[in-house]
PDB file of N, CA and C in Angstrom:
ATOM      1  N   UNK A   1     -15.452  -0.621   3.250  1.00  0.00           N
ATOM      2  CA  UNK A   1     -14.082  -1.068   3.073  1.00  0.00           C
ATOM      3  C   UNK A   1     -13.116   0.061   3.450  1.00  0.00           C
ATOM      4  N   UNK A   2     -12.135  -0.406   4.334  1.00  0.00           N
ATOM      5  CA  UNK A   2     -10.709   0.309   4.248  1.00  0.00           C
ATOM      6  C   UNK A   2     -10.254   0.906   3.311  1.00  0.00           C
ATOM      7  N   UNK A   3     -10.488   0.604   2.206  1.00  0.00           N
ATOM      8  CA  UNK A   3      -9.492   1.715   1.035  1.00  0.00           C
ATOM      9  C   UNK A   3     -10.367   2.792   0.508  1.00  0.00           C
ATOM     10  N   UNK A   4     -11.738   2.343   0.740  1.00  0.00           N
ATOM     11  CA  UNK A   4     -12.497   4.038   0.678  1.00  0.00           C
ATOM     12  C   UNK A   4     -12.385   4.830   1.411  1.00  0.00           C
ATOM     13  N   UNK A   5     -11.351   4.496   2.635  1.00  0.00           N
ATOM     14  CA  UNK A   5     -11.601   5.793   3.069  1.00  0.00           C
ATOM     15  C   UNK A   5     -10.141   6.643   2.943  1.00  0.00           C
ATOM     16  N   UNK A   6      -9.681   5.447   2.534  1.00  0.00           N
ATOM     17  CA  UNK A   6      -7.671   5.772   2.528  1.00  0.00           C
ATOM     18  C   UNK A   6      -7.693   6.116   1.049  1.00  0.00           C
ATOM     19  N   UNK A   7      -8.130   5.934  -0.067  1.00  0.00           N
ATOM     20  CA  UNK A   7      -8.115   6.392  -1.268  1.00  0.00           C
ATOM     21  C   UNK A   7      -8.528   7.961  -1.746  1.00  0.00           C
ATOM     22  N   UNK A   8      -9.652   8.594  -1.098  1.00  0.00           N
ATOM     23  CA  UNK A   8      -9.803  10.316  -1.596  1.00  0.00           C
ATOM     24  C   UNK A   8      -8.886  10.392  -1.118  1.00  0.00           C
ATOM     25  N   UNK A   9      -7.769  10.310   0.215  1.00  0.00           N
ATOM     26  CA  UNK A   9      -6.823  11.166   0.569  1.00  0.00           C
ATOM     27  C   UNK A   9      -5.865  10.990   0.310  1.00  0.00           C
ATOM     28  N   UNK A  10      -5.854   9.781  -0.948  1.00  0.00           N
ATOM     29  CA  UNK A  10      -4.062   9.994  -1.925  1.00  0.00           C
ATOM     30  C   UNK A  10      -4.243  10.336  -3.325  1.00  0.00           C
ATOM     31  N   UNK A  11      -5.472  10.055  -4.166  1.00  0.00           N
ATOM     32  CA  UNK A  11      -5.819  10.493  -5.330  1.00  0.00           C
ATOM     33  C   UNK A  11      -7.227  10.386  -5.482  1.00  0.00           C
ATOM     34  N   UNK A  12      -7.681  11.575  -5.182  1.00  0.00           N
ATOM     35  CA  UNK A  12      -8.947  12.252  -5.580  1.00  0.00           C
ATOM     36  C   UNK A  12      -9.307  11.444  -6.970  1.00  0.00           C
ATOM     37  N   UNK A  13      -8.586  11.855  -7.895  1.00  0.00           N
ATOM     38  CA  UNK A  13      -9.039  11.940  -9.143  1.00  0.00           C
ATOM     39  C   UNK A  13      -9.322  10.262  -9.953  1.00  0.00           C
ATOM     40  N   UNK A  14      -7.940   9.561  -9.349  1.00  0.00           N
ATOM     41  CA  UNK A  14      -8.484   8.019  -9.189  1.00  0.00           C
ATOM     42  C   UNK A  14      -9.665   7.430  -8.805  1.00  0.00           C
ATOM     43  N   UNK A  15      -9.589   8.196  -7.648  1.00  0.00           N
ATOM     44  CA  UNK A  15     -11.089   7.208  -6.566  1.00  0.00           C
ATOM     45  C   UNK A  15     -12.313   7.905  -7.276  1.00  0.00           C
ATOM     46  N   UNK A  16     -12.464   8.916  -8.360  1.00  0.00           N
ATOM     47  CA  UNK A  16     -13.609   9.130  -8.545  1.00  0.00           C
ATOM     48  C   UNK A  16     -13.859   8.644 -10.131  1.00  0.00           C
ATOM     49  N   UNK A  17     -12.902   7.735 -10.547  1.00  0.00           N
ATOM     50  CA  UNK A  17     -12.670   7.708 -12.017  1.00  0.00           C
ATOM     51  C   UNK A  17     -13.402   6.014 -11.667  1.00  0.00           C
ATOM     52  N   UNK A  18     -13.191   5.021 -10.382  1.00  0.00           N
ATOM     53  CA  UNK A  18     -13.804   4.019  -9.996  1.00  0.00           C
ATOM     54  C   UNK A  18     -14.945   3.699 -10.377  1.00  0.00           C
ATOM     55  N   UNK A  19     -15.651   4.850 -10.298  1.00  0.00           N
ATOM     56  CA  UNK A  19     -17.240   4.931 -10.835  1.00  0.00           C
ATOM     57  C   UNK A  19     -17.634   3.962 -11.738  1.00  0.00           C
ATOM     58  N   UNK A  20     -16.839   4.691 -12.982  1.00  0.00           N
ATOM     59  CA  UNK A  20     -17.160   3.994 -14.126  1.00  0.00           C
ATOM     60  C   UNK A  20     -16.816   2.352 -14.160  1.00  0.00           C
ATOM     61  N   UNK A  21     -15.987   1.965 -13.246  1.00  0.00           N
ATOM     62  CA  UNK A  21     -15.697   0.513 -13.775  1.00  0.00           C
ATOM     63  C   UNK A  21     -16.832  -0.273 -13.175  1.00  0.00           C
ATOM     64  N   UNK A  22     -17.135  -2.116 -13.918  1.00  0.00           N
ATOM     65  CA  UNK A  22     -18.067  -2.547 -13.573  1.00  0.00           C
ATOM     66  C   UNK A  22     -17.730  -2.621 -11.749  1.00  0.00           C
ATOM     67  N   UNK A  23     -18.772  -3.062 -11.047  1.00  0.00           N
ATOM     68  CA  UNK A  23     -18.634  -2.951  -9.562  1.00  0.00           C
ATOM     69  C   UNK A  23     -17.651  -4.075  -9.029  1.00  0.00           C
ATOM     70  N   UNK A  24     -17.334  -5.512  -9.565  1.00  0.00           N
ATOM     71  CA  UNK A  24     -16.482  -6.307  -9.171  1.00  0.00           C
ATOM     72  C   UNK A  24     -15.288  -6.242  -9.588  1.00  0.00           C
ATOM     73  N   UNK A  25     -15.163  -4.899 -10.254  1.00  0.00           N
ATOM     74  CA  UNK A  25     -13.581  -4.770 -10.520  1.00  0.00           C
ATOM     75  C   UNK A  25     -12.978  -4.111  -9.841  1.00  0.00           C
ATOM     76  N   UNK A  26     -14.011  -2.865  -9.340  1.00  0.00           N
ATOM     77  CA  UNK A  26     -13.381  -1.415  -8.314  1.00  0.00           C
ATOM     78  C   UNK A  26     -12.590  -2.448  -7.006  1.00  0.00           C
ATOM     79  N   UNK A  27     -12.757  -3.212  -6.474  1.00  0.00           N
ATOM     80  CA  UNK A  27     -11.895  -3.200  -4.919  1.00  0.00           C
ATOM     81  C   UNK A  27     -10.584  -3.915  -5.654  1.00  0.00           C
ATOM     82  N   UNK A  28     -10.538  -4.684  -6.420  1.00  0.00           N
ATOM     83  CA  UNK A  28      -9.004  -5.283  -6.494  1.00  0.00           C
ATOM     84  C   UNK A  28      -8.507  -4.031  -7.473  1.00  0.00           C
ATOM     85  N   UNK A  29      -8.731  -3.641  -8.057  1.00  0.00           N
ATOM     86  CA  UNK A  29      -8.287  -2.547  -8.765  1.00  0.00           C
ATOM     87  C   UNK A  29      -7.288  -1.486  -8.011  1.00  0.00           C
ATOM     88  N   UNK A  30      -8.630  -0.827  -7.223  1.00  0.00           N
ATOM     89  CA  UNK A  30      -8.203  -0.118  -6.292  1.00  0.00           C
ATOM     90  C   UNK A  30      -7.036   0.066  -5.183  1.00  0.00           C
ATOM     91  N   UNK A  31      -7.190  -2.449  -4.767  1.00  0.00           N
ATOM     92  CA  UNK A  31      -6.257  -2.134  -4.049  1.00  0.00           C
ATOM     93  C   UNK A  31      -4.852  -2.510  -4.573  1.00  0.00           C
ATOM     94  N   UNK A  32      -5.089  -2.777  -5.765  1.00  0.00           N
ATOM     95  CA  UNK A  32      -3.641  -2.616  -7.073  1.00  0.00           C
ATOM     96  C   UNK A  32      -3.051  -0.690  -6.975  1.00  0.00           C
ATOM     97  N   UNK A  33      -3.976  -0.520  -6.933  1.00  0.00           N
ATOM     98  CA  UNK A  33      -3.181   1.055  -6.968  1.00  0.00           C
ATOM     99  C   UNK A  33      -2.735   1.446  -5.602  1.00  0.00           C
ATOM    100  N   UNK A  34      -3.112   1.241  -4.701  1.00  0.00           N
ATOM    101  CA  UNK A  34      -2.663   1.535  -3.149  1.00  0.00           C
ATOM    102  C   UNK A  34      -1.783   0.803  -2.694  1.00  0.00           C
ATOM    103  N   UNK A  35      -1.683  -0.248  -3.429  1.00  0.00           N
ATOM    104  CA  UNK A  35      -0.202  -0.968  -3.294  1.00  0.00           C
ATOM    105  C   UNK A  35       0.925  -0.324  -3.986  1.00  0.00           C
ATOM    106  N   UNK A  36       0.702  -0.234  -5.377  1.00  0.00           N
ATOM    107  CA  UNK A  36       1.510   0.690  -5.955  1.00  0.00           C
ATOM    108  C   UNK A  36       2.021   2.166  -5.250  1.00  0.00           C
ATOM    109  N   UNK A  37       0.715   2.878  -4.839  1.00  0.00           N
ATOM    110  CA  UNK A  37       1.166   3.929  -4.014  1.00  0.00           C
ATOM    111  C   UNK A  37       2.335   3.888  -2.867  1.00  0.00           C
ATOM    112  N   UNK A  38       2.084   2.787  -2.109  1.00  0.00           N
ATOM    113  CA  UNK A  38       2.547   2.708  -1.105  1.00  0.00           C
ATOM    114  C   UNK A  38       4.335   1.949  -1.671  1.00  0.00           C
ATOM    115  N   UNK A  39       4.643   1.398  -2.686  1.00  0.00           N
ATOM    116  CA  UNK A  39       5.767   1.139  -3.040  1.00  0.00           C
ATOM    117  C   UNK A  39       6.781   2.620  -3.204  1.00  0.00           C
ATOM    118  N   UNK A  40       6.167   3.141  -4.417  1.00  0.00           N
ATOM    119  CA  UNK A  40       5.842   4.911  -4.858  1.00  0.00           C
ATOM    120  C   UNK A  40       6.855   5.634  -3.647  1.00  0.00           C
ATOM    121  N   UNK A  41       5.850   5.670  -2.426  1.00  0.00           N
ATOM    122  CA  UNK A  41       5.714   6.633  -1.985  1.00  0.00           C
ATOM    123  C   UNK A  41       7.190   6.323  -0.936  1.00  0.00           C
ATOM    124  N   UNK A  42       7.448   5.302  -0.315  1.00  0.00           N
ATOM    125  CA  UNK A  42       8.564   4.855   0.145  1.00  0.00           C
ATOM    126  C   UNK A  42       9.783   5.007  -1.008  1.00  0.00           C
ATOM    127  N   UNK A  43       9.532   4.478  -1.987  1.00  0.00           N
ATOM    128  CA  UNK A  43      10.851   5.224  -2.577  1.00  0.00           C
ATOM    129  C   UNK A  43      11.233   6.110  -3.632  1.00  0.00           C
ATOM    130  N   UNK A  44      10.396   7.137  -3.209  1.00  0.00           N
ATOM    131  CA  UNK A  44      10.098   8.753  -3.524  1.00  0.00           C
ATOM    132  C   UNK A  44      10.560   9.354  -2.022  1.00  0.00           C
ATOM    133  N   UNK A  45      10.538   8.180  -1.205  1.00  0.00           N
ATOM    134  CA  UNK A  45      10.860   9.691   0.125  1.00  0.00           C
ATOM    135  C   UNK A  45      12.344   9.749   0.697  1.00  0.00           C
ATOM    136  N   UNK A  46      12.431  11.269   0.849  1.00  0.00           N
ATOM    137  CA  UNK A  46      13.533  11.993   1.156  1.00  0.00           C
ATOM    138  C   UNK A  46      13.539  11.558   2.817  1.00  0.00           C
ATOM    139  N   UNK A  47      12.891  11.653   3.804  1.00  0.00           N
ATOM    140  CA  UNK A  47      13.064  11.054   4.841  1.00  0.00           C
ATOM    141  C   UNK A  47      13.728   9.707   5.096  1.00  0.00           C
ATOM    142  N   UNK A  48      13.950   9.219   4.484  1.00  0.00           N
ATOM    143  CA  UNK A  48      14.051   7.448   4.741  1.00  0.00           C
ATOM    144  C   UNK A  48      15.598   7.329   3.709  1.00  0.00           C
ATOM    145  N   UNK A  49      16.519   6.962   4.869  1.00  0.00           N
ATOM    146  CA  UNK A  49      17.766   6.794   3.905  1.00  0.00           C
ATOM    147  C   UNK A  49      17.437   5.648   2.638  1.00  0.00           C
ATOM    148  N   UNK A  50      18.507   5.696   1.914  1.00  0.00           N
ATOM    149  CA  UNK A  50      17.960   4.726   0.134  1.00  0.00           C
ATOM    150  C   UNK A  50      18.503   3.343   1.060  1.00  0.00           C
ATOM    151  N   UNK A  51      19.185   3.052   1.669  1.00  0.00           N
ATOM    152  CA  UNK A  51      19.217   1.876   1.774  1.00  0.00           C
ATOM    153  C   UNK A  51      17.908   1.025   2.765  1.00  0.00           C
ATOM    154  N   UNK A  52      17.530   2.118   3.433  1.00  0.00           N
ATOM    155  CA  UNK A  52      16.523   1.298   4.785  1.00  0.00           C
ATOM    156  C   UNK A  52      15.496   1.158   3.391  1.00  0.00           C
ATOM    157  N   UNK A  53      15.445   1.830   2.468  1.00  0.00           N
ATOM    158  CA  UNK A  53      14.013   2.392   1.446  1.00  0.00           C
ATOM    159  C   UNK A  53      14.160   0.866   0.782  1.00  0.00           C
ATOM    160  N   UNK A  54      15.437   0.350   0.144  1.00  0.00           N
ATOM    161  CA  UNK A  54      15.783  -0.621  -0.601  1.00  0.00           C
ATOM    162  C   UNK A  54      15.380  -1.466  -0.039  1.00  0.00           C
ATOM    163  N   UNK A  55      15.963  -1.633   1.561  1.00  0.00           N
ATOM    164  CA  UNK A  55      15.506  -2.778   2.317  1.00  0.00           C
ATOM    165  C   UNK A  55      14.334  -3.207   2.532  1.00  0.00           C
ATOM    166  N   UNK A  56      13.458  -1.610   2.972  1.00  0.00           N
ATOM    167  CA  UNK A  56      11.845  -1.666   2.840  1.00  0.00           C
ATOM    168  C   UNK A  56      11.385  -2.331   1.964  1.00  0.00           C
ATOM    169  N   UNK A  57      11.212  -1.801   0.768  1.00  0.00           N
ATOM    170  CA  UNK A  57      10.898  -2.425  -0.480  1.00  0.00           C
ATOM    171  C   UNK A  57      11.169  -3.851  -0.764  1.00  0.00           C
ATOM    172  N   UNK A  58      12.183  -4.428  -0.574  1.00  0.00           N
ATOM    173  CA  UNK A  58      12.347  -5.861  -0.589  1.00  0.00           C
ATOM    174  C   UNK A  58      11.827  -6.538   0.430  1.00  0.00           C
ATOM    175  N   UNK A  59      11.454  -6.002   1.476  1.00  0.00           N
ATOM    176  CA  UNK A  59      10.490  -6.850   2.487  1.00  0.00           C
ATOM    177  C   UNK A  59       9.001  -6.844   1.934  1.00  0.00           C
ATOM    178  N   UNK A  60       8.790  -5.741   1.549  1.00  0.00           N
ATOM    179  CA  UNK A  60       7.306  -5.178   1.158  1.00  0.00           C
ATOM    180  C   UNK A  60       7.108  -6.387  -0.338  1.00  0.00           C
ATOM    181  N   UNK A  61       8.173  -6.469  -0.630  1.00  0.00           N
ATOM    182  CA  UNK A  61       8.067  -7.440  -2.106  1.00  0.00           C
ATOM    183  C   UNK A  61       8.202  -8.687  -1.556  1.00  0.00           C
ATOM    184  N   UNK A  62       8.700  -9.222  -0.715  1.00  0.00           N
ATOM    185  CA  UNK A  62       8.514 -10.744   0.112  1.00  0.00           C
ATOM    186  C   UNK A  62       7.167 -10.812   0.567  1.00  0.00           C
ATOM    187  N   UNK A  63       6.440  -9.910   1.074  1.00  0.00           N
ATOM    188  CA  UNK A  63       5.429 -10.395   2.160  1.00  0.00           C
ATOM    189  C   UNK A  63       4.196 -10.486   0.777  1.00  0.00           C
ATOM    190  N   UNK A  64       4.214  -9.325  -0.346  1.00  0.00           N
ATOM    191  CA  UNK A  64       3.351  -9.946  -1.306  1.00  0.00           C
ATOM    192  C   UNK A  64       3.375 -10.613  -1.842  1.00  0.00           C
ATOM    193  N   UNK A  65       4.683 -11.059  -2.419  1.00  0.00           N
ATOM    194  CA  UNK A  65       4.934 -12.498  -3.324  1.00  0.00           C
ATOM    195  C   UNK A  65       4.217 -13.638  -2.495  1.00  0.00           C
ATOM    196  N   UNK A  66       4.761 -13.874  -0.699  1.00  0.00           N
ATOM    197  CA  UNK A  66       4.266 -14.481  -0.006  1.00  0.00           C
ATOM    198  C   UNK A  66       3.014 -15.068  -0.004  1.00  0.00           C
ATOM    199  N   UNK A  67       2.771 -16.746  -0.717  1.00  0.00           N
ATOM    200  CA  UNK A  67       1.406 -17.073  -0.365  1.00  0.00           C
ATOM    201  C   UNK A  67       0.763 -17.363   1.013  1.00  0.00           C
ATOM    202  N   UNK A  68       1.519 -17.441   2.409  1.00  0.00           N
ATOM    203  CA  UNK A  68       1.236 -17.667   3.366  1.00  0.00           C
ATOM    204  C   UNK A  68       0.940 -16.056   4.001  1.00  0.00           C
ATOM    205  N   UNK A  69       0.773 -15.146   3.696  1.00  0.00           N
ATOM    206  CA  UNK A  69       0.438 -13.953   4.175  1.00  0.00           C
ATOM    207  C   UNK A  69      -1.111 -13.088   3.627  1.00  0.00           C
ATOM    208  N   UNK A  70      -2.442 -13.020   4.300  1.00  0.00           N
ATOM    209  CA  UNK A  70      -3.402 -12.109   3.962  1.00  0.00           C
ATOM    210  C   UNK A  70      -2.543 -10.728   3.754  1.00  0.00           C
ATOM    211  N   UNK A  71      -3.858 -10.384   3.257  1.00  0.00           N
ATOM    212  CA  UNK A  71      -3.733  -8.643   3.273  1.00  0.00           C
ATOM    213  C   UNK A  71      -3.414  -8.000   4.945  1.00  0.00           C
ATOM    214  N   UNK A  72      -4.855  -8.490   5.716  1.00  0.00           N
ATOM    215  CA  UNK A  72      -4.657  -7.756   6.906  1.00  0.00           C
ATOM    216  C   UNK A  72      -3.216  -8.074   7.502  1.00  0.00           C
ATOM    217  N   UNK A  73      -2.704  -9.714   7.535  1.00  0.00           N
ATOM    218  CA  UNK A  73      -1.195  -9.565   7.627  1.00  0.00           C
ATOM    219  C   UNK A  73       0.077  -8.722   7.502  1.00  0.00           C
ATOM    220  N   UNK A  74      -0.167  -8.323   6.359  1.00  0.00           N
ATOM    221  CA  UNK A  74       0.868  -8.091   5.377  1.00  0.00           C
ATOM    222  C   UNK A  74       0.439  -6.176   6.463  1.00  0.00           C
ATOM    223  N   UNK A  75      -0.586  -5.949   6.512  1.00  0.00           N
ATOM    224  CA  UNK A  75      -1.190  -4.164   6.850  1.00  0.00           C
ATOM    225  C   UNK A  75      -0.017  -4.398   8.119  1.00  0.00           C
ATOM    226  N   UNK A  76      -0.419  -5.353   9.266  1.00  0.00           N
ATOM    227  CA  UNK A  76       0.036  -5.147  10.054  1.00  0.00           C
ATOM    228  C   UNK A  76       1.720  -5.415  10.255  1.00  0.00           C
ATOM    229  N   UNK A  77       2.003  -5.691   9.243  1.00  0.00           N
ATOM    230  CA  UNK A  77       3.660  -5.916   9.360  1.00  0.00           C
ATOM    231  C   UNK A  77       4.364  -4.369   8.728  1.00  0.00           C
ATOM    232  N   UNK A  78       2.998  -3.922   7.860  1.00  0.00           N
ATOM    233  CA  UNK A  78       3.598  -2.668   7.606  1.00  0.00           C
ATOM    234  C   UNK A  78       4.251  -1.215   8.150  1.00  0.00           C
ATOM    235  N   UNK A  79       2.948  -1.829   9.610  1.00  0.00           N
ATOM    236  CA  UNK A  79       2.321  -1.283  10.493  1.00  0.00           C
ATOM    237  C   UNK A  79       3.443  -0.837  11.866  1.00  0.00           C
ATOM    238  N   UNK A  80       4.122  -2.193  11.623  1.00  0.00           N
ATOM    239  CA  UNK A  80       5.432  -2.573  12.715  1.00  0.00           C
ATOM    240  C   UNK A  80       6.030  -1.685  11.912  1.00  0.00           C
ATOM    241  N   UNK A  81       6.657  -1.618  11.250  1.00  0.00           N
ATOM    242  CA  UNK A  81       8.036  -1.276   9.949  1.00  0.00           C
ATOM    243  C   UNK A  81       7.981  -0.218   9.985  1.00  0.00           C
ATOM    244  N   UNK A  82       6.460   0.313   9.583  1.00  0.00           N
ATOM    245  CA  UNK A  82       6.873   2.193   9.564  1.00  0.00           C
ATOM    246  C   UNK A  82       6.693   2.578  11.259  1.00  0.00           C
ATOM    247  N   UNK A  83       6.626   2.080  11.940  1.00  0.00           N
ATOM    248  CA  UNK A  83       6.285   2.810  13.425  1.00  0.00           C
ATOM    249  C   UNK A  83       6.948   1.610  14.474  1.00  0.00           C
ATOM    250  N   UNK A  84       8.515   1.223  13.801  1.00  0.00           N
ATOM    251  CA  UNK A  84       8.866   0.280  14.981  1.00  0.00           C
ATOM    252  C   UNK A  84       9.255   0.339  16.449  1.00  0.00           C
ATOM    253  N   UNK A  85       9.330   1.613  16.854  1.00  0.00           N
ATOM    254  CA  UNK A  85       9.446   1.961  18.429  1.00  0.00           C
ATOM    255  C   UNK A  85       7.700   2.274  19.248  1.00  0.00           C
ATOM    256  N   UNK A  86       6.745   1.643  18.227  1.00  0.00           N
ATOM    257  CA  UNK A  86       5.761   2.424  18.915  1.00  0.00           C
ATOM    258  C   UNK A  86       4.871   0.832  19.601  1.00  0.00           C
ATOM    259  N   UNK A  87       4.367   1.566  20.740  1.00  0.00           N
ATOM    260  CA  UNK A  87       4.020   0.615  21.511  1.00  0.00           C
ATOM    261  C   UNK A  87       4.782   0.420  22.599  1.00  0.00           C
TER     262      UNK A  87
END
Protein backbone atom coordinates (compact mmCIF):
# COMPACT_ATOMS: atom_id res chain seq x y z
CA UNK A 1 0.00 0.00 0.00
CA UNK A 2 0.71 3.70 -0.71
CA UNK A 3 0.62 4.99 2.77
CA UNK A 4 3.43 2.68 3.92
CA UNK A 5 5.55 4.19 2.22
CA UNK A 6 4.29 7.92 2.66
CA UNK A 7 3.75 7.37 6.46
CA UNK A 8 7.67 6.75 8.09
CA UNK A 9 8.32 10.00 6.27
CA UNK A 10 5.71 12.16 8.20
CA UNK A 11 5.55 10.34 11.61
CA UNK A 12 7.92 7.78 12.47
CA UNK A 13 6.52 7.34 15.73
CA UNK A 14 2.79 6.84 14.48
CA UNK A 15 3.61 4.32 11.78
CA UNK A 16 5.40 2.25 14.32
CA UNK A 17 2.75 2.52 17.11
CA UNK A 18 0.35 0.61 14.01
CA UNK A 19 1.85 -2.52 15.15
CA UNK A 20 -0.08 -2.94 17.95
CA UNK A 21 -3.52 -2.41 16.45
CA UNK A 22 -5.59 -5.48 15.29
CA UNK A 23 -4.51 -5.83 11.38
CA UNK A 24 -8.02 -4.61 9.88
CA UNK A 25 -7.85 -1.52 11.61
CA UNK A 26 -4.15 -0.28 10.63
CA UNK A 27 -5.09 0.94 6.81
CA UNK A 28 -8.27 3.06 7.57
CA UNK A 29 -6.71 4.29 10.60
CA UNK A 30 -3.74 5.20 9.07
CA UNK A 31 -5.38 6.71 6.26
CA UNK A 32 -7.50 8.87 8.91
CA UNK A 33 -4.26 10.28 10.01
CA UNK A 34 -2.74 11.20 6.56
CA UNK A 35 -5.73 12.90 5.83
CA UNK A 36 -5.54 14.78 8.86
CA UNK A 37 -1.89 15.44 8.10
CA UNK A 38 -2.44 16.67 4.93
CA UNK A 39 -5.36 19.21 6.19
CA UNK A 40 -2.54 20.14 9.15
CA UNK A 41 -0.02 20.68 7.00
CA UNK A 42 -1.73 23.12 4.37
CA UNK A 43 -2.89 25.21 7.02
CA UNK A 44 0.21 25.34 9.09
CA UNK A 45 2.02 26.59 5.94
CA UNK A 46 3.72 29.85 5.68
CA UNK A 47 4.17 29.43 1.90
CA UNK A 48 0.60 29.42 0.79
CA UNK A 49 -1.27 32.76 1.31
CA UNK A 50 -4.41 32.12 4.19
CA UNK A 51 -6.81 32.71 1.69
CA UNK A 52 -5.64 30.19 -1.31
CA UNK A 53 -5.03 27.81 2.24
CA UNK A 54 -8.91 28.57 3.16
CA UNK A 55 -9.85 27.96 -0.30
CA UNK A 56 -7.68 24.77 -0.37
CA UNK A 57 -9.17 23.41 2.53
CA UNK A 58 -12.72 23.89 1.48
CA UNK A 59 -12.13 22.08 -1.72
CA UNK A 60 -10.17 19.35 0.13
CA UNK A 61 -13.47 19.25 2.46
CA UNK A 62 -15.88 18.98 -0.73
CA UNK A 63 -14.07 16.26 -2.50
CA UNK A 64 -14.21 14.11 0.95
CA UNK A 65 -17.60 14.82 1.99
CA UNK A 66 -18.15 13.90 -1.78
CA UNK A 67 -19.84 10.45 -2.25
CA UNK A 68 -19.14 10.41 -5.97
CA UNK A 69 -15.29 10.68 -5.50
CA UNK A 70 -12.64 7.45 -4.63
CA UNK A 71 -9.63 7.99 -2.84
CA UNK A 72 -7.41 7.60 -5.96
CA UNK A 73 -9.76 10.52 -7.29
CA UNK A 74 -9.71 12.72 -4.71
CA UNK A 75 -5.11 11.88 -4.78
CA UNK A 76 -5.31 13.04 -8.15
CA UNK A 77 -7.22 16.27 -7.80
CA UNK A 78 -4.82 16.93 -5.08
CA UNK A 79 -2.29 16.29 -7.33
CA UNK A 80 -3.59 19.11 -9.90
CA UNK A 81 -4.01 21.75 -6.90
CA UNK A 82 -0.67 21.51 -5.38
CA UNK A 83 1.29 21.39 -8.81
CA UNK A 84 -1.21 23.33 -11.15
CA UNK A 85 1.26 24.59 -13.86
CA UNK A 86 2.84 21.20 -14.12
CA UNK A 87 2.50 19.25 -17.13
Amino acid sequence: MVYQEILPRVSRSFYLTLRILPRQLREPICLAYLLARISDTVADSQVIAKTDRVKWLESFESLLLSQQHPVSEITAQLRVEAHPHAG
